[in-house]
PDB file of N, CA and C in Angstrom:
ATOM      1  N   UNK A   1      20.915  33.534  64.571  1.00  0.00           N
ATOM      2  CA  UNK A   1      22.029  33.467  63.653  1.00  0.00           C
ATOM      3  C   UNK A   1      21.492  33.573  62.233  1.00  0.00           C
ATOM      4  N   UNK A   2      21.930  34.360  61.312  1.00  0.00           N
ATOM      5  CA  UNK A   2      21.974  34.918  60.057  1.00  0.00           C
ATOM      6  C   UNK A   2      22.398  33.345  59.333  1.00  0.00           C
ATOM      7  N   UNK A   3      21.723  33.764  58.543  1.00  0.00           N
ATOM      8  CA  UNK A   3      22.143  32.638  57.147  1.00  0.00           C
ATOM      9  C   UNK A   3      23.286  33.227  56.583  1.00  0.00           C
ATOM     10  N   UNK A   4      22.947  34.196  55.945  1.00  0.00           N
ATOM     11  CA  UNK A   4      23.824  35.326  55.429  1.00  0.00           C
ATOM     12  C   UNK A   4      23.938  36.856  56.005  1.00  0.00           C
ATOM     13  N   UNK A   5      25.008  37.398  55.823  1.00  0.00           N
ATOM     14  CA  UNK A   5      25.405  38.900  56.215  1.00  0.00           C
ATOM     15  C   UNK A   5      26.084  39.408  55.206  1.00  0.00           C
ATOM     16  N   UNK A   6      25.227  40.898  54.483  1.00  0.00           N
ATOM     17  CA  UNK A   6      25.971  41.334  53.357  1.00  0.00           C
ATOM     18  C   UNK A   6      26.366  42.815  53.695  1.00  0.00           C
ATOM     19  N   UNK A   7      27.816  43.127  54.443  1.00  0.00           N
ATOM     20  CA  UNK A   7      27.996  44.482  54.923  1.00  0.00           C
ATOM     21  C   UNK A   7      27.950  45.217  53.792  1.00  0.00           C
ATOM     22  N   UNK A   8      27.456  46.651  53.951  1.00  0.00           N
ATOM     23  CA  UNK A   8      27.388  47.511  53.094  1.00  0.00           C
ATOM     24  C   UNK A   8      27.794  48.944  53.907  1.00  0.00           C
ATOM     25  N   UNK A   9      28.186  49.624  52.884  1.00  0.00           N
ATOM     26  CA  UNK A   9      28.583  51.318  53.427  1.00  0.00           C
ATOM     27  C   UNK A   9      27.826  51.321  54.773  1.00  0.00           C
ATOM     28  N   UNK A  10      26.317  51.615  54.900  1.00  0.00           N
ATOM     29  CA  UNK A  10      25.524  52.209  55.979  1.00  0.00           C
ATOM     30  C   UNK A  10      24.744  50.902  56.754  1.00  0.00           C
ATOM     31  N   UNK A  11      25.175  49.456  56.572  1.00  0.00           N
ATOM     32  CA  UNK A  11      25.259  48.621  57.786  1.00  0.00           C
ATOM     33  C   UNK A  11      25.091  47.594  56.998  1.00  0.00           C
ATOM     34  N   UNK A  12      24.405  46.716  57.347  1.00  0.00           N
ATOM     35  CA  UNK A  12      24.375  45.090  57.246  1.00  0.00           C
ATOM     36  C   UNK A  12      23.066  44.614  56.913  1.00  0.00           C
ATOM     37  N   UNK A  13      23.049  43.513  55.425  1.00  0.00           N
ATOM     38  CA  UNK A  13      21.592  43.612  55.117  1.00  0.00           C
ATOM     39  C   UNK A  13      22.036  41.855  55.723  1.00  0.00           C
ATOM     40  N   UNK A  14      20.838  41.721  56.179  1.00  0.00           N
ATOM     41  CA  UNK A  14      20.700  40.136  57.469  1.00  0.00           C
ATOM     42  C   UNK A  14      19.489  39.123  56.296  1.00  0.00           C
ATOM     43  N   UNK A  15      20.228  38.042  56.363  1.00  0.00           N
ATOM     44  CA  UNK A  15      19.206  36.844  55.395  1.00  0.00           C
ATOM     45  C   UNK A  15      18.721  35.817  56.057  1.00  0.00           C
ATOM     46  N   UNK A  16      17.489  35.354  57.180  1.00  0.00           N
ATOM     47  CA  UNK A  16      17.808  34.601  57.800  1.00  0.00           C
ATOM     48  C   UNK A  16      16.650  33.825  57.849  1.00  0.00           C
ATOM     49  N   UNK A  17      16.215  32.657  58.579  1.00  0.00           N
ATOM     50  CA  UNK A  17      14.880  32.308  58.558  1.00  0.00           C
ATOM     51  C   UNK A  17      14.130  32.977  59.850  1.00  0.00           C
ATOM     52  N   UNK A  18      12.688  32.713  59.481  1.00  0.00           N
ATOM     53  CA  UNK A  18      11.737  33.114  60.390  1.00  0.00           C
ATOM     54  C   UNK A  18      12.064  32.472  61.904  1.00  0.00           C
ATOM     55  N   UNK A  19      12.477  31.598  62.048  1.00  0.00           N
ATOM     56  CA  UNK A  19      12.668  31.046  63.862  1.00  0.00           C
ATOM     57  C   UNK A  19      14.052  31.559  64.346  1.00  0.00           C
ATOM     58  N   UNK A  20      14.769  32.443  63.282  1.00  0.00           N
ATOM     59  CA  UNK A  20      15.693  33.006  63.973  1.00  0.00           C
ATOM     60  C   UNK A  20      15.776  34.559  64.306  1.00  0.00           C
ATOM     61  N   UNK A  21      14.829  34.957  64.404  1.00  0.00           N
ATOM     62  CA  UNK A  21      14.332  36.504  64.564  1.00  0.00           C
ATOM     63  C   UNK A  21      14.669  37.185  65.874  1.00  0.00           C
ATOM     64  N   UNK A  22      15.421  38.087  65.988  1.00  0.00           N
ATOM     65  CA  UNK A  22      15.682  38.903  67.200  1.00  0.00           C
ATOM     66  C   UNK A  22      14.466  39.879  67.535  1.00  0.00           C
ATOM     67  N   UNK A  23      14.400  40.096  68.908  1.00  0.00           N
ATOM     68  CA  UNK A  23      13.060  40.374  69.557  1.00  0.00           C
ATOM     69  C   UNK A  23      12.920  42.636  68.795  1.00  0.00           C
ATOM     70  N   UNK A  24      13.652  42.801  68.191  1.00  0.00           N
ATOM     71  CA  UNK A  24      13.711  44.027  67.696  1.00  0.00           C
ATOM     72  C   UNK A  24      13.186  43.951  66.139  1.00  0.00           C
ATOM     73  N   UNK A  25      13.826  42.509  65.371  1.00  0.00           N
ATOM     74  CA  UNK A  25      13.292  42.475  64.405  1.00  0.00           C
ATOM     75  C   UNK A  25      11.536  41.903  64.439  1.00  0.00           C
ATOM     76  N   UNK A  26      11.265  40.809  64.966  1.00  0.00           N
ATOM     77  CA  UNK A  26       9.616  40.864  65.767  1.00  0.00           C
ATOM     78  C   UNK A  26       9.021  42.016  66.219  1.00  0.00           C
ATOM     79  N   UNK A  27       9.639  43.143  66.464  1.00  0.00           N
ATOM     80  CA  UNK A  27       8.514  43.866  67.192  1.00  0.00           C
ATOM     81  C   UNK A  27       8.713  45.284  65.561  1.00  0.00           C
ATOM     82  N   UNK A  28       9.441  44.652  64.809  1.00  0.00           N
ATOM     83  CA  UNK A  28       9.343  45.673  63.299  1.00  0.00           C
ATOM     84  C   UNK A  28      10.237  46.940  63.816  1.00  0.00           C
ATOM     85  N   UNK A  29      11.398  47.111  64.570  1.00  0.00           N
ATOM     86  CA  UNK A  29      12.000  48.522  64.689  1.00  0.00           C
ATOM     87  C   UNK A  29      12.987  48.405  64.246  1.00  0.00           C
ATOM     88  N   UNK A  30      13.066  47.451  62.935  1.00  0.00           N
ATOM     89  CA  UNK A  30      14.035  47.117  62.327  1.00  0.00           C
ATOM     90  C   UNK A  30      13.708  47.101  60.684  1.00  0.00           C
ATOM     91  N   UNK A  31      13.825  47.322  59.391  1.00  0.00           N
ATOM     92  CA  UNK A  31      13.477  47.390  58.436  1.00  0.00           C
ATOM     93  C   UNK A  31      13.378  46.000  57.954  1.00  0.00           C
ATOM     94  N   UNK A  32      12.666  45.295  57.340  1.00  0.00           N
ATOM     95  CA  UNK A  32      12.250  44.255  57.077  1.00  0.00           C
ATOM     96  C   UNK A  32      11.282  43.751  56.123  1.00  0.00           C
ATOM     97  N   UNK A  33      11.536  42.649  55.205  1.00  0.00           N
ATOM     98  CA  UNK A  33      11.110  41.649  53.651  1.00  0.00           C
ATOM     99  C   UNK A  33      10.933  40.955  54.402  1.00  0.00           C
ATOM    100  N   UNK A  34       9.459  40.367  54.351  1.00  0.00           N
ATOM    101  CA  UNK A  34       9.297  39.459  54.924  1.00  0.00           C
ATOM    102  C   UNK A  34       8.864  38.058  53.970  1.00  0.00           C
ATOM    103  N   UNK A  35       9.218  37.364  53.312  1.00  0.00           N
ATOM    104  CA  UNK A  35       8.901  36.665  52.545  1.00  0.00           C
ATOM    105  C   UNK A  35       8.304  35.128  52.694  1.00  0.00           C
ATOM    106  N   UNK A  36       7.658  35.115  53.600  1.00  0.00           N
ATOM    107  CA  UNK A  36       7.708  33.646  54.595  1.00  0.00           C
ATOM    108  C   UNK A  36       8.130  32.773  55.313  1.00  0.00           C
ATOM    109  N   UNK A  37       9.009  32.302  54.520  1.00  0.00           N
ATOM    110  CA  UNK A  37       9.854  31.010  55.634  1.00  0.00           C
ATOM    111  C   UNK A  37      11.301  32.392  56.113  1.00  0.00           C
ATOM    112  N   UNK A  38      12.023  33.081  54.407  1.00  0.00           N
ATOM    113  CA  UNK A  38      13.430  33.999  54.827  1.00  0.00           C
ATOM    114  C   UNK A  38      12.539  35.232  54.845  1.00  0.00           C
ATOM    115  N   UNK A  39      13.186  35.776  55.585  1.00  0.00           N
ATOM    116  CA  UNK A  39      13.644  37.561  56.365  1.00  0.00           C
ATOM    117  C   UNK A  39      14.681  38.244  55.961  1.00  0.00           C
ATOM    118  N   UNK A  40      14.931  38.932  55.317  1.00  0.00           N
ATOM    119  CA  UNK A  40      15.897  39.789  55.128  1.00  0.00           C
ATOM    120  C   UNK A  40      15.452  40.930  55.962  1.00  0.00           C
ATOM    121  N   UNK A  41      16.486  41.444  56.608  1.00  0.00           N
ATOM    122  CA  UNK A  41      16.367  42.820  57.491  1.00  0.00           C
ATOM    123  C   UNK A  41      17.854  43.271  57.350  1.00  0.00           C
ATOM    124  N   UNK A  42      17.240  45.197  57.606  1.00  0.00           N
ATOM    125  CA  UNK A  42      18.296  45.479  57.609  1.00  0.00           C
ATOM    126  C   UNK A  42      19.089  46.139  58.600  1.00  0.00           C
ATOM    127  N   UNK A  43      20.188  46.481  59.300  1.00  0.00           N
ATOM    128  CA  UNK A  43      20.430  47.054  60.030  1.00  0.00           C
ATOM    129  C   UNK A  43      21.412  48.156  59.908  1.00  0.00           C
ATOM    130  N   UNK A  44      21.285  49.203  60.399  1.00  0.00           N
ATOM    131  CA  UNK A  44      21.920  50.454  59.900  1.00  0.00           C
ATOM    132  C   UNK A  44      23.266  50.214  60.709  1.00  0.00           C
ATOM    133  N   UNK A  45      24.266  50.706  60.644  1.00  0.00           N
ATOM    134  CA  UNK A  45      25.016  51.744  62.153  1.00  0.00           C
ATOM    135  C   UNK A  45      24.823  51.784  62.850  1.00  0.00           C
ATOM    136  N   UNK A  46      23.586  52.620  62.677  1.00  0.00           N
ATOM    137  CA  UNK A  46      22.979  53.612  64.143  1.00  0.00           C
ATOM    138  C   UNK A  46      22.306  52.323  64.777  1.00  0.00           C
ATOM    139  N   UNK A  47      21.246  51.742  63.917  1.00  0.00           N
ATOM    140  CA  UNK A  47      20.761  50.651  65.046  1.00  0.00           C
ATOM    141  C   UNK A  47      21.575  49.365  65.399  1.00  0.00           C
ATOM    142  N   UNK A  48      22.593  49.138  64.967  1.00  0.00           N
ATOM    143  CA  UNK A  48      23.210  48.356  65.643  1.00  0.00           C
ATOM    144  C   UNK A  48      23.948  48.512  66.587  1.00  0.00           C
ATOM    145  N   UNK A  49      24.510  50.235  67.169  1.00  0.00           N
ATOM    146  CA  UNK A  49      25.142  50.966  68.154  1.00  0.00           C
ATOM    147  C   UNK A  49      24.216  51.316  69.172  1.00  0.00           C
ATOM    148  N   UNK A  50      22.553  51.139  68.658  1.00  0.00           N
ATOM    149  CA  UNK A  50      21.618  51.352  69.753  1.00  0.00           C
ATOM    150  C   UNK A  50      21.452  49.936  70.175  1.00  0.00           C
ATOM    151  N   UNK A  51      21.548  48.953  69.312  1.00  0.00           N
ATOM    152  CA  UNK A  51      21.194  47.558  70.052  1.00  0.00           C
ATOM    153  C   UNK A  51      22.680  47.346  70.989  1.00  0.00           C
ATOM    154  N   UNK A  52      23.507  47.513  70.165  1.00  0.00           N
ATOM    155  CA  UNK A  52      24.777  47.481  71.703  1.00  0.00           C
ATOM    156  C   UNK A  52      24.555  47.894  73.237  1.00  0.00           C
ATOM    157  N   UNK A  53      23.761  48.916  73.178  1.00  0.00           N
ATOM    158  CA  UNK A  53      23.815  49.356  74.254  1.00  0.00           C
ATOM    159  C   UNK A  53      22.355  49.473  75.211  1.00  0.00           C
ATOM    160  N   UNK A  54      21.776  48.658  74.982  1.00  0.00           N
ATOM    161  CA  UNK A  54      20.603  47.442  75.672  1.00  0.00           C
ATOM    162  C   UNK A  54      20.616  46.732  76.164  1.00  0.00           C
TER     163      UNK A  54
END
């Protein structure tokens, strides 16, 4: 679970801490600030229509 979610035109920029990391954002096939404790990542459209369907 996201701390924060900031939708934008081409998807969703994600604010969250490090122990809440989805196994896509861990393995980096996800764009990602990694700043220590928060994570911001981002997720497009497209990869959130490819994670749907996993």
């Amino acid at each position: 679970m996201a701390w924060l979610y900031i939708k934008l035109p081409g998807g969703t920029l994600k604010v969250k801490p490090r122990s809440h990391l989805r196994s896509l954002e861990l393995n980096h096939l996800v764009p990602m600030l990694d700043l220590g404790f928060v994570i911001f990542s981002w997720w497009s459209r497209e990869q959130v229509k490819a994670d749907r369907q996993r």
